[in-house]
N, C-alpha and C. Protein backbone atom coordinates (compact mmCIF):
# COMPACT_ATOMS: atom_id res chain seq x y z
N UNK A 1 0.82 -1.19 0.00
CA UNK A 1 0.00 0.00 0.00
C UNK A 1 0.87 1.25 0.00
N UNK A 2 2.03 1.29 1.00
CA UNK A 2 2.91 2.85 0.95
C UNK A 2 3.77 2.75 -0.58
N UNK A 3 3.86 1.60 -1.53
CA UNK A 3 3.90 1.93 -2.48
C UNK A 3 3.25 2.74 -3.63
N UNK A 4 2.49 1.84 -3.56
CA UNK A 4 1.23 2.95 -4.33
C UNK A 4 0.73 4.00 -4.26
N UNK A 5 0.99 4.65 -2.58
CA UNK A 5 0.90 5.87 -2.50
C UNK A 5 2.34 6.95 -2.77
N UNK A 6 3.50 5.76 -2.51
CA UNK A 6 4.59 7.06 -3.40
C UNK A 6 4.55 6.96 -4.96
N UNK A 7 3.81 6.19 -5.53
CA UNK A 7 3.69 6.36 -7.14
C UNK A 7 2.44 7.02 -7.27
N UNK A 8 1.86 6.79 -6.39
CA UNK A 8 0.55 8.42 -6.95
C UNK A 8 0.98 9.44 -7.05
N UNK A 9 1.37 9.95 -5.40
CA UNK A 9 2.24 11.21 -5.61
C UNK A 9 3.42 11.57 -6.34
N UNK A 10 3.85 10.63 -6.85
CA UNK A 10 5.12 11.31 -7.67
C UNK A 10 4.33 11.11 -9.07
N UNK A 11 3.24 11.06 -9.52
CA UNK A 11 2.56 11.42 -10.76
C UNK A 11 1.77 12.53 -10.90
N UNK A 12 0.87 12.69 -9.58
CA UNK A 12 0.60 14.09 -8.96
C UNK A 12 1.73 14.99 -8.88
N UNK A 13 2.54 15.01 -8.34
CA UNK A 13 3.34 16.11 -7.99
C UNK A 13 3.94 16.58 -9.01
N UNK A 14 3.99 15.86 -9.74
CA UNK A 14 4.91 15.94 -11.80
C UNK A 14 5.97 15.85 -11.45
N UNK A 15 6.58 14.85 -10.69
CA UNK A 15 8.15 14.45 -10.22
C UNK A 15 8.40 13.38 -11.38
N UNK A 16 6.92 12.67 -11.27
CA UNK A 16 7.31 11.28 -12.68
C UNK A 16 8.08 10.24 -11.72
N UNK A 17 7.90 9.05 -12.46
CA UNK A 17 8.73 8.55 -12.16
C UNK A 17 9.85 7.55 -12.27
N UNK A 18 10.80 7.49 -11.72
CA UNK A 18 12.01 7.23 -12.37
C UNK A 18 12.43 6.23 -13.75
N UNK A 19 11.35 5.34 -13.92
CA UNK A 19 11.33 4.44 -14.92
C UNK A 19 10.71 5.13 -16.28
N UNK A 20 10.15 6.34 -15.76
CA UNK A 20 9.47 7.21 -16.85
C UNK A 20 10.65 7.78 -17.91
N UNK A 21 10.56 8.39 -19.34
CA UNK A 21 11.90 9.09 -19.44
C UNK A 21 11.58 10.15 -19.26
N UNK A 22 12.70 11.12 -19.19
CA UNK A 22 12.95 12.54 -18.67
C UNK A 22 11.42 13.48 -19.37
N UNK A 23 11.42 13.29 -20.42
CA UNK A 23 10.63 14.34 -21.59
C UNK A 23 8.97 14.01 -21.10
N UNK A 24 9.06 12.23 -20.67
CA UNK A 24 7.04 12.07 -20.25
C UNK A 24 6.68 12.84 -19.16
N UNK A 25 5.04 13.51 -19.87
CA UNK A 25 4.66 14.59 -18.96
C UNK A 25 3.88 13.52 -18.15
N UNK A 26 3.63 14.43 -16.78
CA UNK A 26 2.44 13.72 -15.98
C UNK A 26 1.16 13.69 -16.66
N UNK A 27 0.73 12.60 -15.60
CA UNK A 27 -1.11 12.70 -16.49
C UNK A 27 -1.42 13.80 -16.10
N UNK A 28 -2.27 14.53 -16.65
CA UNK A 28 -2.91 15.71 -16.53
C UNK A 28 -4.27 15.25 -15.71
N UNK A 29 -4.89 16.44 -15.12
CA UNK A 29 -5.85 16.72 -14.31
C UNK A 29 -7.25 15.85 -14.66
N UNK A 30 -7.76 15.74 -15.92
CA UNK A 30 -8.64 14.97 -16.51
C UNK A 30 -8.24 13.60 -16.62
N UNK A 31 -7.20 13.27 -16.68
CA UNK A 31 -6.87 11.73 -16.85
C UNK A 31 -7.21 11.32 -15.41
N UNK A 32 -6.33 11.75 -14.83
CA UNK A 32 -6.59 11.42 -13.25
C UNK A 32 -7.61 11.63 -12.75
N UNK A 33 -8.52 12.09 -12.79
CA UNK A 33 -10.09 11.86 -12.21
C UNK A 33 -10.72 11.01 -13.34
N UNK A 34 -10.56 11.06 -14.37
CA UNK A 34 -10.99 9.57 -15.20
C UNK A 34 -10.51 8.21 -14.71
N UNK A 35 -9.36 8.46 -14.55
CA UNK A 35 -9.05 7.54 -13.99
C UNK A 35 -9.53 6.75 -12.36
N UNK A 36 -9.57 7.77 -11.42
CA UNK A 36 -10.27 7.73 -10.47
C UNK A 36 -12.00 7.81 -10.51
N UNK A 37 -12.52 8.33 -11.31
CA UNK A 37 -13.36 7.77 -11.35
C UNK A 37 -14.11 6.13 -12.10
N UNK A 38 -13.12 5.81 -12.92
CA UNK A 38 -13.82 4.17 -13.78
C UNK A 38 -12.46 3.15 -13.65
N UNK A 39 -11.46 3.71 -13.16
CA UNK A 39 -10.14 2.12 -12.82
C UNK A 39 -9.31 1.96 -11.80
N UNK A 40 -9.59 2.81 -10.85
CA UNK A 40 -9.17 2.64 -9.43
C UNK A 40 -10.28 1.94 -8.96
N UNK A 41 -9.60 0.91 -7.83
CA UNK A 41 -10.35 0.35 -6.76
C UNK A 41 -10.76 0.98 -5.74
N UNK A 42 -11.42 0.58 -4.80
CA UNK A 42 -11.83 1.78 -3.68
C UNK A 42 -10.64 1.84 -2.71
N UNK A 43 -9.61 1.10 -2.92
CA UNK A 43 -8.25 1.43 -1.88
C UNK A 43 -7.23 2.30 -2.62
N UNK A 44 -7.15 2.37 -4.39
CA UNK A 44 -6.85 3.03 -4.87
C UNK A 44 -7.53 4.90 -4.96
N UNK A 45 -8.48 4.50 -4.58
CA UNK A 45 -9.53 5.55 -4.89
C UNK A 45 -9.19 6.71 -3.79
N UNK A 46 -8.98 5.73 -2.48
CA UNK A 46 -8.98 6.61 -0.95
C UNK A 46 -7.67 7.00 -0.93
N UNK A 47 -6.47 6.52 -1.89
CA UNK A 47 -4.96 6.95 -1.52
C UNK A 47 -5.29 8.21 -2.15
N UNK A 48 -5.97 8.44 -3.15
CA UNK A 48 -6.16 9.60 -4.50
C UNK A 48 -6.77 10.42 -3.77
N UNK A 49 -7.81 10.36 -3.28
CA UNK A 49 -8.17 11.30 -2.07
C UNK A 49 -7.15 11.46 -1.32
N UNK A 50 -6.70 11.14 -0.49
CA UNK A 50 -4.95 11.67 0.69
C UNK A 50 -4.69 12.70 -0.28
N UNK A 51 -4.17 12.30 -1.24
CA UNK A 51 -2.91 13.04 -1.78
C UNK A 51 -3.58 14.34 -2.20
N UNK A 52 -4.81 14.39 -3.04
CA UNK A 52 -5.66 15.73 -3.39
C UNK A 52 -6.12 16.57 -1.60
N UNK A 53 -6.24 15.74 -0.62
CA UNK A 53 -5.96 16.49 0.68
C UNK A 53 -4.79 17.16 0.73
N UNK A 54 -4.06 16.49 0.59
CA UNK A 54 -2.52 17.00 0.92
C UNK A 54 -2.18 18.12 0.25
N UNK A 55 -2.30 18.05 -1.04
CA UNK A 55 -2.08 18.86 -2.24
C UNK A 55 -2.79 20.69 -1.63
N UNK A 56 -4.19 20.01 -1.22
CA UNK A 56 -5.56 21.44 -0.48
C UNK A 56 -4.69 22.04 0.72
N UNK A 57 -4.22 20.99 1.60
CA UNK A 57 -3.74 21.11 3.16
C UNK A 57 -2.46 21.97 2.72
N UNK A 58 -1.74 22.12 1.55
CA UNK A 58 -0.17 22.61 0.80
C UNK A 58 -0.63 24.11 0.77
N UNK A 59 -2.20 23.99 0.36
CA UNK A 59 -2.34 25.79 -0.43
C UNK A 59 -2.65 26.26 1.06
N UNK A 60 -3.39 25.95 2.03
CA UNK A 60 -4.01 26.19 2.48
C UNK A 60 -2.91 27.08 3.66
N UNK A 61 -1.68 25.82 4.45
CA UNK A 61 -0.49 26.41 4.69
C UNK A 61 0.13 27.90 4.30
N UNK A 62 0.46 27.44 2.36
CA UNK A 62 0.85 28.53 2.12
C UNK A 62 -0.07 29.71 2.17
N UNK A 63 -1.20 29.95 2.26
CA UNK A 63 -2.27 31.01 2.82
C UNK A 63 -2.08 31.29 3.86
N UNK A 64 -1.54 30.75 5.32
CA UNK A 64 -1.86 30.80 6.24
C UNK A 64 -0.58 31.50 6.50
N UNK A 65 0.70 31.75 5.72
CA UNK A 65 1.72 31.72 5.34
C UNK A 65 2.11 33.54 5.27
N UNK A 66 1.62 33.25 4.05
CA UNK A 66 1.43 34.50 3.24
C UNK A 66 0.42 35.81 3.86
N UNK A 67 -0.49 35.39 5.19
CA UNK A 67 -1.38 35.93 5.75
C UNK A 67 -0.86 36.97 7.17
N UNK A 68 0.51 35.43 7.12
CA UNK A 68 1.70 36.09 8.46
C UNK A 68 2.20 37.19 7.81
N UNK A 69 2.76 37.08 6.65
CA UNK A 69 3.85 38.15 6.22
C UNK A 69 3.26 39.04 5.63
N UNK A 70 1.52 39.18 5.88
CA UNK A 70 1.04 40.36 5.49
C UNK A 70 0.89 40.73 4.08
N UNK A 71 0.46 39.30 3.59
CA UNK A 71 0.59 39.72 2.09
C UNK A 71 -0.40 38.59 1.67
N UNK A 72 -1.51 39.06 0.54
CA UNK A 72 -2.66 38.83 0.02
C UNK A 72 -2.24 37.27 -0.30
N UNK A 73 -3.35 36.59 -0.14
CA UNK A 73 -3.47 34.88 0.17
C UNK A 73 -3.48 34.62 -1.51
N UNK A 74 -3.22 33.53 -1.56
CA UNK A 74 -3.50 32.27 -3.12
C UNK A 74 -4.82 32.69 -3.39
N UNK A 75 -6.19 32.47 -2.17
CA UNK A 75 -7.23 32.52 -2.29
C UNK A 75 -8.19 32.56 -1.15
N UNK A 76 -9.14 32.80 -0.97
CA UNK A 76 -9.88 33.14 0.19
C UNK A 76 -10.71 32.22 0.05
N UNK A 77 -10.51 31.12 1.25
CA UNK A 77 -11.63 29.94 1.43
C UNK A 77 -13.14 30.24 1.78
N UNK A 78 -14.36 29.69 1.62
CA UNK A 78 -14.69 30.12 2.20
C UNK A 78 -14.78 29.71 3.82
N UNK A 79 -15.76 30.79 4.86
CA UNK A 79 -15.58 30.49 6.19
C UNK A 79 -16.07 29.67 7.12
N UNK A 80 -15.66 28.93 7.64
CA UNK A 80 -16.28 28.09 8.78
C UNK A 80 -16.70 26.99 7.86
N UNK A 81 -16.38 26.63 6.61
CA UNK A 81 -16.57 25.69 6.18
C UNK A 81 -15.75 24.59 5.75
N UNK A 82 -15.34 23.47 5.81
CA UNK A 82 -14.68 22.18 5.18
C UNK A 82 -14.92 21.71 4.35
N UNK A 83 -14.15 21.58 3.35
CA UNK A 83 -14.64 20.42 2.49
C UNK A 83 -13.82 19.36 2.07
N UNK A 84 -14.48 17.93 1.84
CA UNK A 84 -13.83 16.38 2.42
C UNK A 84 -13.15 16.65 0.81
N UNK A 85 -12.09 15.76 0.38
CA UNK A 85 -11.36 15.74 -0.59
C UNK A 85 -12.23 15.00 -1.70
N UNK A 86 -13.19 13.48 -1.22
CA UNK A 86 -14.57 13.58 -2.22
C UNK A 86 -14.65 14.44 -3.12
N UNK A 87 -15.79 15.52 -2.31
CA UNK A 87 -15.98 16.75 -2.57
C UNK A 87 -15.29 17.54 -3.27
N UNK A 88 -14.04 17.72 -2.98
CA UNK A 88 -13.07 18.78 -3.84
C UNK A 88 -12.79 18.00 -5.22
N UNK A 89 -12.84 16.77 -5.27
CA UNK A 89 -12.57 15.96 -6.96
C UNK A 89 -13.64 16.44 -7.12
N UNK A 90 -15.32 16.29 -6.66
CA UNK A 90 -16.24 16.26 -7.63
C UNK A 90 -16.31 17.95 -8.11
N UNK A 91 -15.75 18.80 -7.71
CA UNK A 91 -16.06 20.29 -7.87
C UNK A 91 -14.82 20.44 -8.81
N UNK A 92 -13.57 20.02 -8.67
CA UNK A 92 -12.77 19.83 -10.09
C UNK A 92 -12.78 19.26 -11.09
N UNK A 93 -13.60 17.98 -10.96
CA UNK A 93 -14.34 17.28 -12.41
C UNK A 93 -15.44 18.51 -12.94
N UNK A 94 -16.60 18.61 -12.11
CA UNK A 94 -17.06 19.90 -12.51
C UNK A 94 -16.76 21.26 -12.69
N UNK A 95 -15.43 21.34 -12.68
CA UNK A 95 -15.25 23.21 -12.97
C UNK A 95 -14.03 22.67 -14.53
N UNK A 96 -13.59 21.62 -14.43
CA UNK A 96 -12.77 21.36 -16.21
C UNK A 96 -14.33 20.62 -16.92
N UNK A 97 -15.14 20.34 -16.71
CA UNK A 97 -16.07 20.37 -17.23
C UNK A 97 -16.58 21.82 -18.00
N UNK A 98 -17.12 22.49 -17.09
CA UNK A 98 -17.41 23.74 -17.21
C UNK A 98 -16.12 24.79 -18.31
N UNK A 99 -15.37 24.09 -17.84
CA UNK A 99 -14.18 25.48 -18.90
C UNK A 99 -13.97 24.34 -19.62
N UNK A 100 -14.45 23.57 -20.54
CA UNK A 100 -14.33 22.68 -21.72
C UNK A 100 -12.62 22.26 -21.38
N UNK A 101 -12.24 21.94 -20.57
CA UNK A 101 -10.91 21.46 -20.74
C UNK A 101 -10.57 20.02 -20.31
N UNK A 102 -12.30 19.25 -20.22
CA UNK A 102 -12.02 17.79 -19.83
C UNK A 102 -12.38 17.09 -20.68
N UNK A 103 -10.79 16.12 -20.97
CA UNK A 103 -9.94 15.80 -20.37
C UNK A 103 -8.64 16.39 -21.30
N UNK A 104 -8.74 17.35 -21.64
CA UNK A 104 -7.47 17.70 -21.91
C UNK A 104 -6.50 18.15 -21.03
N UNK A 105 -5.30 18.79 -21.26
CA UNK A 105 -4.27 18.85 -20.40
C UNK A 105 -4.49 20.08 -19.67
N UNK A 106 -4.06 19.55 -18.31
CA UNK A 106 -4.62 20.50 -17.45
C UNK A 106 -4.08 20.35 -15.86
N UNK A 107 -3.03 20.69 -15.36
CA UNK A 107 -2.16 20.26 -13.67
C UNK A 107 -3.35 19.91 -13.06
N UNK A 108 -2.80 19.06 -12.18
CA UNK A 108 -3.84 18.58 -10.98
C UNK A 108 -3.80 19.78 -10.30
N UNK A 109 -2.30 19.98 -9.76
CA UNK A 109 -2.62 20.83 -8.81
C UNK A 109 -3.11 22.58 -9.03
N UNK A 110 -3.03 23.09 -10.12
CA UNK A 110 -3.77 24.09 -10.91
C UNK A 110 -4.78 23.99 -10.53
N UNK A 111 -5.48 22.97 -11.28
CA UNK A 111 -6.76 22.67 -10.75
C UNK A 111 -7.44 22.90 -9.12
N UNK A 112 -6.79 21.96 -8.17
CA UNK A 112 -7.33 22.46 -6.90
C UNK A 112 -6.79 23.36 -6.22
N UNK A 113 -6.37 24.91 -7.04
CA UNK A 113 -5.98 25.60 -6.02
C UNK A 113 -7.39 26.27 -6.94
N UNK A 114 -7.34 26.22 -8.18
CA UNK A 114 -8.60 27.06 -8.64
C UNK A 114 -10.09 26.60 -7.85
N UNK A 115 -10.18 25.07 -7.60
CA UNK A 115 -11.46 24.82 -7.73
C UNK A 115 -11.79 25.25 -6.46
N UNK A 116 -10.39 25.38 -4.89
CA UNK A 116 -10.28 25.61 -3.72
C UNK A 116 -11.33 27.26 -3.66
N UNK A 117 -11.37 27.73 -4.61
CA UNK A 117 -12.16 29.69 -4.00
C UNK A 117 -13.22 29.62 -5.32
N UNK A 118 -13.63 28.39 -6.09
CA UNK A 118 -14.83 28.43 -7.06
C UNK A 118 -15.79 28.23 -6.35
């Protein structure tokens, strides 16, 4: 299992990985929720969730960050509210929906810093 979760993230993160060659891009943002949604298993499914947490929990830091040093955030969450990483795929399948860019190429993580203040 901690395998599979360092080969998610190093496809997420666009690190690639090492068996990849230098020039292959990561999957883009639409592959990977295609993918997560019709050929992951549900243990595959829940690592893909972590990592799109992690990825939210990254911006969210650097906001909290950028808020110390007095200088205008990534984005303004909204307040008193959470939302489960579920949730944040289905609002990034729906917002590259919406801007016709699914499944073309498109960062994961682009994606959930945009879909984070949509």
């Amino acid at each position: 299992m901690k395998i599979r979760v360092v080969i998610w993230a190093a496809l997420i993160s666009g690190i690639g990985l090492a068996i990849e060659p230098s020039h292959a891009e990561p999957p883009n943002a639409g592959r990977l929720l295609e993918m997560y949604d019709h050929e992951l298993d549900e243990g595959a499914q829940k690592e893909f969730e972590l990592i799109i947490s992690y990825i939210a929990d990254g911006f969210g830091w650097a906001n909290a960050e950028l808020r110390r040093r007095k200088t205008p955030p990534l984005y303004c969450p909204p307040p008193k509210m959470a939302i489960t990483a579920p949730q944040l795929i289905d609002i990034c399948a729906a917002q590259l929906l919406r801007i016709n860019r699914y499944p073309i190429r498109y960062p994961i993580k682009l994606l959930v810093l945009r879909c984070s203040f949509h």
